[in-house]
C-alpha atoms as a PDB file:
ATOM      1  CA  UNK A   1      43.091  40.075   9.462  1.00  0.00           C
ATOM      2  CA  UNK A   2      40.078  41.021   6.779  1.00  0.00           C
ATOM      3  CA  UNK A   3      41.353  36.930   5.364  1.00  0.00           C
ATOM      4  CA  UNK A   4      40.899  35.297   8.555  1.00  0.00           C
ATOM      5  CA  UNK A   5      37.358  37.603   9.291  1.00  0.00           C
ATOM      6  CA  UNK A   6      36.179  36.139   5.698  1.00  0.00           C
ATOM      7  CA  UNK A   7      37.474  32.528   6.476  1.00  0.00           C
ATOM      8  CA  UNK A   8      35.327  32.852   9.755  1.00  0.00           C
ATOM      9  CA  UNK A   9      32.370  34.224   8.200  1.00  0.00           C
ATOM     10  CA  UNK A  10      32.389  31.845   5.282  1.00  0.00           C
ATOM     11  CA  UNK A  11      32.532  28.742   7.498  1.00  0.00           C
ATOM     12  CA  UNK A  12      29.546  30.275   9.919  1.00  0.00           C
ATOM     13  CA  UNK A  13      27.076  30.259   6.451  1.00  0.00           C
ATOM     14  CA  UNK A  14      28.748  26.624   5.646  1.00  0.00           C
ATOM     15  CA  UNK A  15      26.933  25.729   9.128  1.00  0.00           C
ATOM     16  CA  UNK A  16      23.864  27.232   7.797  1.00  0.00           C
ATOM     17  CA  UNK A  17      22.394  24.834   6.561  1.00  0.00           C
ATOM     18  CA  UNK A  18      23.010  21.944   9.189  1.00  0.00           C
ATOM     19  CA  UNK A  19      22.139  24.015  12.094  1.00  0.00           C
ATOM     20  CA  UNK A  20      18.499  24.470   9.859  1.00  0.00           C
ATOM     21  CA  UNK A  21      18.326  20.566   9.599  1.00  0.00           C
ATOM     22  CA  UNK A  22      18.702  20.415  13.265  1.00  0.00           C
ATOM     23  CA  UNK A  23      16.121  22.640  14.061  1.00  0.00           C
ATOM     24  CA  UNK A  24      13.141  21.203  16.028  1.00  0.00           C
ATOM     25  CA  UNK A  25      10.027  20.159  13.999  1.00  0.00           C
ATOM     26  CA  UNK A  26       7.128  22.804  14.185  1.00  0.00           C
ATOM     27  CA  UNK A  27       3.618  22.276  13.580  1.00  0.00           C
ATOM     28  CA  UNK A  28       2.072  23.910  10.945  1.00  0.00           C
ATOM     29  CA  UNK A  29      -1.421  25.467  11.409  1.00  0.00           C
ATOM     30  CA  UNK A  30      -2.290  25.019   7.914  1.00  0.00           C
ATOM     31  CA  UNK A  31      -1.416  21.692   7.682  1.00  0.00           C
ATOM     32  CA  UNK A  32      -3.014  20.293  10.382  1.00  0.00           C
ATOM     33  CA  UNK A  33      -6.279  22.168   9.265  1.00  0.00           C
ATOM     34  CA  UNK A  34      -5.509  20.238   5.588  1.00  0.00           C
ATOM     35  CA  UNK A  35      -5.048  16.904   6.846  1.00  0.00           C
ATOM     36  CA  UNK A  36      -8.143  17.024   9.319  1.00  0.00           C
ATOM     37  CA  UNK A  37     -10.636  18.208   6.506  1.00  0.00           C
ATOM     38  CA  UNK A  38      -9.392  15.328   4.570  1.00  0.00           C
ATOM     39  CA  UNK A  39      -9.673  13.064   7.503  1.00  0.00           C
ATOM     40  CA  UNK A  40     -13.161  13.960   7.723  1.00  0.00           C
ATOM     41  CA  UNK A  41     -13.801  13.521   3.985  1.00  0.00           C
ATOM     42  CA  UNK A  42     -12.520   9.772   3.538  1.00  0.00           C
ATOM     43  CA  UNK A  43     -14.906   9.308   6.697  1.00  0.00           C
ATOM     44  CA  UNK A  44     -17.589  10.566   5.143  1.00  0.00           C
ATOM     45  CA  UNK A  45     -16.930   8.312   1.816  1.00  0.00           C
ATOM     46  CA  UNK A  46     -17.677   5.102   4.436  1.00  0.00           C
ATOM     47  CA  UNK A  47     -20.349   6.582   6.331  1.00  0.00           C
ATOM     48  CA  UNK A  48     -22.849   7.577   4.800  1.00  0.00           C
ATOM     49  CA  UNK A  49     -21.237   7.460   1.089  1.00  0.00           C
ATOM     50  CA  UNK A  50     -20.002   3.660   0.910  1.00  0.00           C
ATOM     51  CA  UNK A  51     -23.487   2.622   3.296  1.00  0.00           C
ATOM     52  CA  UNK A  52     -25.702   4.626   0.748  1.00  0.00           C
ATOM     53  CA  UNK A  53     -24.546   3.802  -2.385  1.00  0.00           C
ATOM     54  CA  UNK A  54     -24.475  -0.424  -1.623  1.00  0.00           C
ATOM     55  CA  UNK A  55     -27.613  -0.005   0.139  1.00  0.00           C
ATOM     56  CA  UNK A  56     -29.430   1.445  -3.040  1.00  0.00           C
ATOM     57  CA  UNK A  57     -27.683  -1.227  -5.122  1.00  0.00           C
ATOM     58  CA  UNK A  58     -29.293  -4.125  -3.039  1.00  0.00           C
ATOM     59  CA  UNK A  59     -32.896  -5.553  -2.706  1.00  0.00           C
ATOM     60  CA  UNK A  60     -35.041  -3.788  -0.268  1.00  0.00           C
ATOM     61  CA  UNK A  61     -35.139  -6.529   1.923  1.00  0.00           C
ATOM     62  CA  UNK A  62     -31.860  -6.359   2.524  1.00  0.00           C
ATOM     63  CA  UNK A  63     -31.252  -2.519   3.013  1.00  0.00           C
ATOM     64  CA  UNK A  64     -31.272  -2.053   6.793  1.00  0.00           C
ATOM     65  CA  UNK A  65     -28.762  -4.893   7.004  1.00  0.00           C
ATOM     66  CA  UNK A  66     -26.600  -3.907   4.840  1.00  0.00           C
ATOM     67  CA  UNK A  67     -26.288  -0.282   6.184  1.00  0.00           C
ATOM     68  CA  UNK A  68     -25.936  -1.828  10.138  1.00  0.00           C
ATOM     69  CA  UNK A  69     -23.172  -3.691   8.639  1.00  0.00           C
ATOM     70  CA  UNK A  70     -21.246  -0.759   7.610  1.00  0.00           C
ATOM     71  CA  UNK A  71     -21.826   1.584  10.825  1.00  0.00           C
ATOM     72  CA  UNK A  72     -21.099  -1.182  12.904  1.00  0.00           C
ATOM     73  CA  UNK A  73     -17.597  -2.482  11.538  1.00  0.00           C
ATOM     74  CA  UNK A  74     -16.661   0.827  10.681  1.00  0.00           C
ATOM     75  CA  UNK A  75     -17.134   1.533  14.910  1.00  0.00           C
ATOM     76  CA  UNK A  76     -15.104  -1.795  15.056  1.00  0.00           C
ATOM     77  CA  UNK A  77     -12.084  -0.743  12.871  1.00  0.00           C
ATOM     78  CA  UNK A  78     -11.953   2.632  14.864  1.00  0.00           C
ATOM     79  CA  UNK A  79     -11.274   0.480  18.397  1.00  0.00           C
ATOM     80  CA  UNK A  80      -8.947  -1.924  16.562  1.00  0.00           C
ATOM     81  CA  UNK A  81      -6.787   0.859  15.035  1.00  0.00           C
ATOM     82  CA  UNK A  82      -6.825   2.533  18.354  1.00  0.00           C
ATOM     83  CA  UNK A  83      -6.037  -0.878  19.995  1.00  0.00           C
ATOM     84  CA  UNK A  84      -3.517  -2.458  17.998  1.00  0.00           C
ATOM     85  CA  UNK A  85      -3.899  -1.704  14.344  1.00  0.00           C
ATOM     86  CA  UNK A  86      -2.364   2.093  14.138  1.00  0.00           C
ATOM     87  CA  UNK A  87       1.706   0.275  15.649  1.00  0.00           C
ATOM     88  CA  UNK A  88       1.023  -2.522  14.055  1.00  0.00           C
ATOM     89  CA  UNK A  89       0.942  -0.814  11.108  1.00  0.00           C
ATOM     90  CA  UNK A  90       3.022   2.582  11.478  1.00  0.00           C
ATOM     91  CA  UNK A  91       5.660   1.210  14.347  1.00  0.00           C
ATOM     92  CA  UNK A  92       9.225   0.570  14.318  1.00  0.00           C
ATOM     93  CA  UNK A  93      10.095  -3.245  13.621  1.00  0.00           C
ATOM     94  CA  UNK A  94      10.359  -5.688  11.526  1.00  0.00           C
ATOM     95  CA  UNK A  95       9.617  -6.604   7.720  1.00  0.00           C
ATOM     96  CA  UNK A  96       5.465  -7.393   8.379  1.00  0.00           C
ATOM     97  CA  UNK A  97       4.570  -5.631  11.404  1.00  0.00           C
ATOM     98  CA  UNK A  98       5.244  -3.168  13.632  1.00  0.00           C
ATOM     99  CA  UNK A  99       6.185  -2.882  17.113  1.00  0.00           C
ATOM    100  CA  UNK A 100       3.512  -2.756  19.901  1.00  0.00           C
ATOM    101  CA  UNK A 101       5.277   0.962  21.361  1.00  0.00           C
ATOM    102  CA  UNK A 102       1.769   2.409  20.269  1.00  0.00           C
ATOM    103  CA  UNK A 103      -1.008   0.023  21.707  1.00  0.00           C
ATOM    104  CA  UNK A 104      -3.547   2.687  22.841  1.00  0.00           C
ATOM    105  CA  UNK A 105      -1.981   4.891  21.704  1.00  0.00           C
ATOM    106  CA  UNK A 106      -0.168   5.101  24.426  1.00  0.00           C
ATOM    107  CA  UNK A 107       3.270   6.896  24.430  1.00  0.00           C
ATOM    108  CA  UNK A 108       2.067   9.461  21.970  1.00  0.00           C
ATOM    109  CA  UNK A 109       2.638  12.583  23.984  1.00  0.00           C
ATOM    110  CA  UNK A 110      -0.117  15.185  22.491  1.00  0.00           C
ATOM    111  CA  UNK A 111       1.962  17.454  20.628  1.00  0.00           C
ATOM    112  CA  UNK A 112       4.192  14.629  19.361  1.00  0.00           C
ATOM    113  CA  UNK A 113       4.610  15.942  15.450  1.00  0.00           C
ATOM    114  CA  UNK A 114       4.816  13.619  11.907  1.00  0.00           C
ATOM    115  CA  UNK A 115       6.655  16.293   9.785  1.00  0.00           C
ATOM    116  CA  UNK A 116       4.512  19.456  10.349  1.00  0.00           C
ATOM    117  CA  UNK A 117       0.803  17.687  11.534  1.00  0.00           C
ATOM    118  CA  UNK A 118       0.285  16.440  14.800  1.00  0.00           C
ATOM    119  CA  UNK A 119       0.405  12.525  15.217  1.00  0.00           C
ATOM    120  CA  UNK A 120      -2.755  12.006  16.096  1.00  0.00           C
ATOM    121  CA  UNK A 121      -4.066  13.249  13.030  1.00  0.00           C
ATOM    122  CA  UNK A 122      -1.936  10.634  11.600  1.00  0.00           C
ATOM    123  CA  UNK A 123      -3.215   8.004  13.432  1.00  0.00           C
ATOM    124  CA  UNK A 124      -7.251   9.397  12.452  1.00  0.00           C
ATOM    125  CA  UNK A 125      -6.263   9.716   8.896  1.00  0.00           C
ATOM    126  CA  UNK A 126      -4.956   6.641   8.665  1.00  0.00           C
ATOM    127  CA  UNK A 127      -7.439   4.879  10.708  1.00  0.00           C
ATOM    128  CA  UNK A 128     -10.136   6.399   7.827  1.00  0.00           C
ATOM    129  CA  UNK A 129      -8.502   4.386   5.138  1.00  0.00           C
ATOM    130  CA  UNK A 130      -8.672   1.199   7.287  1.00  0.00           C
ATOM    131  CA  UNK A 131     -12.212   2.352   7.457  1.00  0.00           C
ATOM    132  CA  UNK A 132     -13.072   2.409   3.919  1.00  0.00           C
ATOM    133  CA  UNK A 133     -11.131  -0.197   3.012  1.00  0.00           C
ATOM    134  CA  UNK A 134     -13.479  -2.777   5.331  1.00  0.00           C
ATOM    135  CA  UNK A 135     -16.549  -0.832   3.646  1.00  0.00           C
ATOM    136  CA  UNK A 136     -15.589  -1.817   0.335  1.00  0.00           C
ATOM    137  CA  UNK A 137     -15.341  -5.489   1.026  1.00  0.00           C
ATOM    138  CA  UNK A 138     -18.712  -5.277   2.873  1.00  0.00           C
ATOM    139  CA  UNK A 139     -20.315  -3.889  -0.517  1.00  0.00           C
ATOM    140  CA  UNK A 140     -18.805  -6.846  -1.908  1.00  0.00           C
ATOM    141  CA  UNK A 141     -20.437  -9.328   0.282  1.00  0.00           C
ATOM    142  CA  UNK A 142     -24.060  -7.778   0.278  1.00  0.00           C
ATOM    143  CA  UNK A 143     -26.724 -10.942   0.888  1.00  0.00           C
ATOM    144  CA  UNK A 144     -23.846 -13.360   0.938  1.00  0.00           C
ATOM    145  CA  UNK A 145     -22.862 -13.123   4.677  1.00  0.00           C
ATOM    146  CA  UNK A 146     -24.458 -13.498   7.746  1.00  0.00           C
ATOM    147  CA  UNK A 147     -24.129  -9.823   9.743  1.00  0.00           C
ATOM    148  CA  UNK A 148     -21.978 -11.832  13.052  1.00  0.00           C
ATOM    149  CA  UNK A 149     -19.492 -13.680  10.417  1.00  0.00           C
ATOM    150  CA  UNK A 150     -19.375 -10.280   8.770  1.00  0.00           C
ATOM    151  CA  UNK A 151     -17.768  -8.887  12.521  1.00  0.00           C
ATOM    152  CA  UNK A 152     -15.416 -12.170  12.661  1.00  0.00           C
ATOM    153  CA  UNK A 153     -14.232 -11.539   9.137  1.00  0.00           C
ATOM    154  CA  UNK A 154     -13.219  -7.672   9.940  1.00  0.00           C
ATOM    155  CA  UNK A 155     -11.264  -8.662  13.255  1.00  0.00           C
ATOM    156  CA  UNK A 156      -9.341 -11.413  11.326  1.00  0.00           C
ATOM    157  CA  UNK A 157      -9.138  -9.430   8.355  1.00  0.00           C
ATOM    158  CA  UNK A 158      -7.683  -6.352   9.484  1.00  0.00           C
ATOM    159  CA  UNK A 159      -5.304  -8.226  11.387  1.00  0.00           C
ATOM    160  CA  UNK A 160      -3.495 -10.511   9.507  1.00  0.00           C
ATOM    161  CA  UNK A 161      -3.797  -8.675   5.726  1.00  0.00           C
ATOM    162  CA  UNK A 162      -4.500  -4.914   5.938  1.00  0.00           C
ATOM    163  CA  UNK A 163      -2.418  -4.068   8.847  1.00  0.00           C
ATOM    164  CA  UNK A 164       0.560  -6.111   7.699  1.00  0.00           C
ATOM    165  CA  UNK A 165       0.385  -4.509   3.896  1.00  0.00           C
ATOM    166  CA  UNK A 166       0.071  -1.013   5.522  1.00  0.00           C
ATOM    167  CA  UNK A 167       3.368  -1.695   7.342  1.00  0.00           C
ATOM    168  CA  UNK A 168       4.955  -3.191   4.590  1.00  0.00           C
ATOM    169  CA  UNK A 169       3.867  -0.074   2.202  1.00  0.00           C
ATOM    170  CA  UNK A 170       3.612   3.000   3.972  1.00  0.00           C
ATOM    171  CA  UNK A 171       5.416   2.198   7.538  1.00  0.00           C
ATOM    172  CA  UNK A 172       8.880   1.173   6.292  1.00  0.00           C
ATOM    173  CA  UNK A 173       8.466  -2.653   6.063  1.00  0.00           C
ATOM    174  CA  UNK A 174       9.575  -5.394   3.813  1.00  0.00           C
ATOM    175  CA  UNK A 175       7.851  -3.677   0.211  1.00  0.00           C
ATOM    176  CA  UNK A 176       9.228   0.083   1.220  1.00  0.00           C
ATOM    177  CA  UNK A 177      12.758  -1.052   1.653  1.00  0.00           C
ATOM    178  CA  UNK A 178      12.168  -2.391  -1.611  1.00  0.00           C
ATOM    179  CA  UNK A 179      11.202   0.806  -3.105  1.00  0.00           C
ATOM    180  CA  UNK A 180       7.714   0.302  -3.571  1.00  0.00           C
ATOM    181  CA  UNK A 181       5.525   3.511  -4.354  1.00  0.00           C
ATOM    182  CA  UNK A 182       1.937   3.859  -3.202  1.00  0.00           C
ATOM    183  CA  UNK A 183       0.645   7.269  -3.371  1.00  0.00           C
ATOM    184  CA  UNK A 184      -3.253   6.880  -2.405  1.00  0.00           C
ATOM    185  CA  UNK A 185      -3.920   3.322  -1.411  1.00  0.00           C
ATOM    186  CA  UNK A 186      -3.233   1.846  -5.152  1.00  0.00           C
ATOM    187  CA  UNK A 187      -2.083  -1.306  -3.353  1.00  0.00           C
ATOM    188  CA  UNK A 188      -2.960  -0.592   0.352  1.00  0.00           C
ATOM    189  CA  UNK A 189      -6.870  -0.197  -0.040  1.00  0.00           C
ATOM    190  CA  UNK A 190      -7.723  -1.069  -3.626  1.00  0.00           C
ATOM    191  CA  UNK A 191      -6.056  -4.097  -4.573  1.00  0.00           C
ATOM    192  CA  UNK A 192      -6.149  -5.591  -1.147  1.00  0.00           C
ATOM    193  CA  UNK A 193      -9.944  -4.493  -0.940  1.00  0.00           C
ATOM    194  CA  UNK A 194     -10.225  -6.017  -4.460  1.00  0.00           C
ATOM    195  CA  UNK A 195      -9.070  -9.792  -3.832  1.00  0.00           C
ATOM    196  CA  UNK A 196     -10.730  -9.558  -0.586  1.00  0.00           C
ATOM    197  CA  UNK A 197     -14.105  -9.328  -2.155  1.00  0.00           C
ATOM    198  CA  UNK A 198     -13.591 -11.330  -4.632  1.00  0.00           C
ATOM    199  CA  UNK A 199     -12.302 -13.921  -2.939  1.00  0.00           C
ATOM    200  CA  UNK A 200     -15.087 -13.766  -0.358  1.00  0.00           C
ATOM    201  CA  UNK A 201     -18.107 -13.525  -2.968  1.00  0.00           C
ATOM    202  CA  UNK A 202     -16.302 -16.709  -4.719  1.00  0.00           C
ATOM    203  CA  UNK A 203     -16.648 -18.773  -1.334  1.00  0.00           C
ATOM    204  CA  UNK A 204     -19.798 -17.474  -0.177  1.00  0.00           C
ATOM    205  CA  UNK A 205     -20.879 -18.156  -3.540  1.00  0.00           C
ATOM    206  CA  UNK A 206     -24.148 -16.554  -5.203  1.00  0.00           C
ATOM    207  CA  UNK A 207     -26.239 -13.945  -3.723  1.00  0.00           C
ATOM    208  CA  UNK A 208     -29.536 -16.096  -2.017  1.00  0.00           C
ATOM    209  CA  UNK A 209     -32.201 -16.165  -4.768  1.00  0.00           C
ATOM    210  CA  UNK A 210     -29.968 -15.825  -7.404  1.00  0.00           C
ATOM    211  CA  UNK A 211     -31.254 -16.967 -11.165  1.00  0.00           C
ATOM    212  CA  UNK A 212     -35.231 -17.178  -9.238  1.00  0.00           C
ATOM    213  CA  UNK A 213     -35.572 -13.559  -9.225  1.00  0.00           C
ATOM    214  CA  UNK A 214     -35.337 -10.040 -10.110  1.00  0.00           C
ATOM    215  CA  UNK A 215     -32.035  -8.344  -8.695  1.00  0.00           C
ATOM    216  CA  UNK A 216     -32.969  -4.690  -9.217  1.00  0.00           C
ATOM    217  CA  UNK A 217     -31.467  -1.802  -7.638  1.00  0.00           C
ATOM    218  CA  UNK A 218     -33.366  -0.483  -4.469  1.00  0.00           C
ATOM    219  CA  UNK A 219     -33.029   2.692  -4.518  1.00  0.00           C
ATOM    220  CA  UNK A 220     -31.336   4.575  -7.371  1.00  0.00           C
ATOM    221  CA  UNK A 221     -31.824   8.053  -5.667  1.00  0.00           C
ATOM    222  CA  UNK A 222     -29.692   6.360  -2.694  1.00  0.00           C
ATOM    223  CA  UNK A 223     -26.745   5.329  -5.101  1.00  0.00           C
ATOM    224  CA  UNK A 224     -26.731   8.565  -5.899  1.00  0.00           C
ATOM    225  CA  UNK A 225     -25.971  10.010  -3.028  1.00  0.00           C
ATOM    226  CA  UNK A 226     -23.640   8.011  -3.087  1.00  0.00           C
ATOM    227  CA  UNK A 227     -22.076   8.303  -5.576  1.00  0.00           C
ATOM    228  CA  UNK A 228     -21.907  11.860  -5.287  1.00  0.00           C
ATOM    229  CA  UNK A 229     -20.312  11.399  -1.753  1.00  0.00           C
ATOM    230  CA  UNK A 230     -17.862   9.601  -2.877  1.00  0.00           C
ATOM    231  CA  UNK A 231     -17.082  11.755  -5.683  1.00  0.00           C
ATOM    232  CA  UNK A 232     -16.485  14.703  -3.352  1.00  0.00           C
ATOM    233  CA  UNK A 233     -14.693  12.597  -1.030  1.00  0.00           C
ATOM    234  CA  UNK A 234     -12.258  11.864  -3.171  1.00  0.00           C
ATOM    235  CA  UNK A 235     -10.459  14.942  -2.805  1.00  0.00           C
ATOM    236  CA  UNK A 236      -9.387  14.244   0.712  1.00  0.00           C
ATOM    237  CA  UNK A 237      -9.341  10.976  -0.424  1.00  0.00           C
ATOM    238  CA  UNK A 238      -6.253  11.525  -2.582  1.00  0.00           C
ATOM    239  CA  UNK A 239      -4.882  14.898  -1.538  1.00  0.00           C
ATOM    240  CA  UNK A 240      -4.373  14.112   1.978  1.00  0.00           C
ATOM    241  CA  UNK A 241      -1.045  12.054   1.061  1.00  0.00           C
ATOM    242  CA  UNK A 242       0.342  14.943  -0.341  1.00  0.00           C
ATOM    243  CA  UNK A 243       0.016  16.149   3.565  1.00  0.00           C
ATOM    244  CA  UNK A 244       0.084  19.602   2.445  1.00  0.00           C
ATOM    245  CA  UNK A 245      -2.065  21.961   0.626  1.00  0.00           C
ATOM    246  CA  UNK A 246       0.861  22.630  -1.971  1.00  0.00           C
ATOM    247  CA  UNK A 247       1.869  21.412  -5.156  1.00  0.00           C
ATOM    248  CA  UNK A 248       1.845  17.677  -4.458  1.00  0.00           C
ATOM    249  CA  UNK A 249      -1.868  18.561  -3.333  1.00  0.00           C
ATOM    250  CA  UNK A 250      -2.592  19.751  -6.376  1.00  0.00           C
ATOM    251  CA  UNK A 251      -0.751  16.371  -8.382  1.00  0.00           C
ATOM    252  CA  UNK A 252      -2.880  14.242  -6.337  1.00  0.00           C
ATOM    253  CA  UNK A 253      -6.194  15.709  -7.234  1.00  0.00           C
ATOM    254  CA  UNK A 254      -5.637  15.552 -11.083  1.00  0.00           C
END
């Protein structure tokens, strides 16, 4: 009798563990708090960190255009992730992009949970990188661009090369199933940021007045600010991936 009780008991802790991998997801307090402070750091890095430090860098001509630039497609990133960008990019389907389940964000019940944060401090975290991404490229076309090709650029841009890269990368599409690793944006934001700019300075050619004159800085007090910004920034920046204030936190800030 005392064999079969032990038998009993033994196979109840085998169960153990499955019954704790079928337990419900539960938000974490903590977490969420993490991932929204580092939501609003990476959106502070565009505006005013990115907008400050290129419009210091630039002639002062040149400075109120360049800062309208960046408030204004960083406004029209926010309603094209809300639109279509966020499933494009983080929805079920295929190798490129996403299915449209999440246009509006529709279908996202409030408390709907990714891990232990809610999802729709996924979808702002995520829209901030999509964000600063645009803001680099901007710095890279300062007095090379007229501002309404600028706003054409963005809406093509974000659809056909940073929301397909984001869903190849980070939402389980054609590069993820091929075990590619981006931690921070390595390949999301930086590289695709990278050939972006340079690839749009190369056809827009040089900046007008070029080689006739002087190309200083505008205002180096502003770049610092900038700077600085983005300095501080970059702890959210980075850290947020880890989507918890634990060790991998701490790995991503080094």
């Amino acid at each position: 009798m005392k064999i079969a009780t032990m038998k009993t008991g033994l196979g109840a802790l085998a169960l153990l563990p499955g019954l704790a991998m079928a337990a419900p997801a539960v938000a974490d307090k903590a977490d969420n708090a993490f991932m929204m402070i580092c939501t609003a750091l990476v959106l502070f890095m565009t505006i005013p960190g990115i907008a400050l430090f290129y419009g210091g860098l630039i002639r002062g001509k040149n400075v109120l255009s360049m800062l309208t630039q960046v408030i204004v497609t960083f406004a029209l990133v926010c309603v094209l992730w809300v639109v279509y960008g966020y499933t494009l990019a983080f929805g079920a389907g295929g190798s490129f992009f996403g299915n449209f389940d999440w246009v509006l964000l529709k279908n996202i019940e409030l408390k709907a949970l990714m891990g232990s944060f809610y999802q729709y401090i996924h979808v702002a975290f995520q829209g901030s990188f999509a964000c600063i991404t645009v803001g680099l490229i901007v710095g890279a076309l300062a007095e090379r661009i007229r501002f309404s090709a600028v706003l054409i650029f963005v809406v093509v841009w974000m659809t056909l090369s940073y929301v397909p890269i984001a869903h190849m990368v980070w939402g389980g599409g054609l590069l993820a199933t091929h075990g590619a690793l981006d931690f921070a944006g390595g390949t999301v934001v930086h590289i695709n940021a990278a050939v972006a700019g340079l690839v749009g300075a190369y056809m827009m050619g040089k900046r007008v007045g070029f080689g006739k004159e002087a190309f200083k800085p505008h205002n180096l007090p502003m770049v610092f600010t900038g700077t600085a910004i983005l300095y501080v920034g970059w702890f959210g920046f980075n850290a947020g991936f880890s989507k918890r204030g634990e060790r991998n936190c701490r790995s991503g800030v080094r």
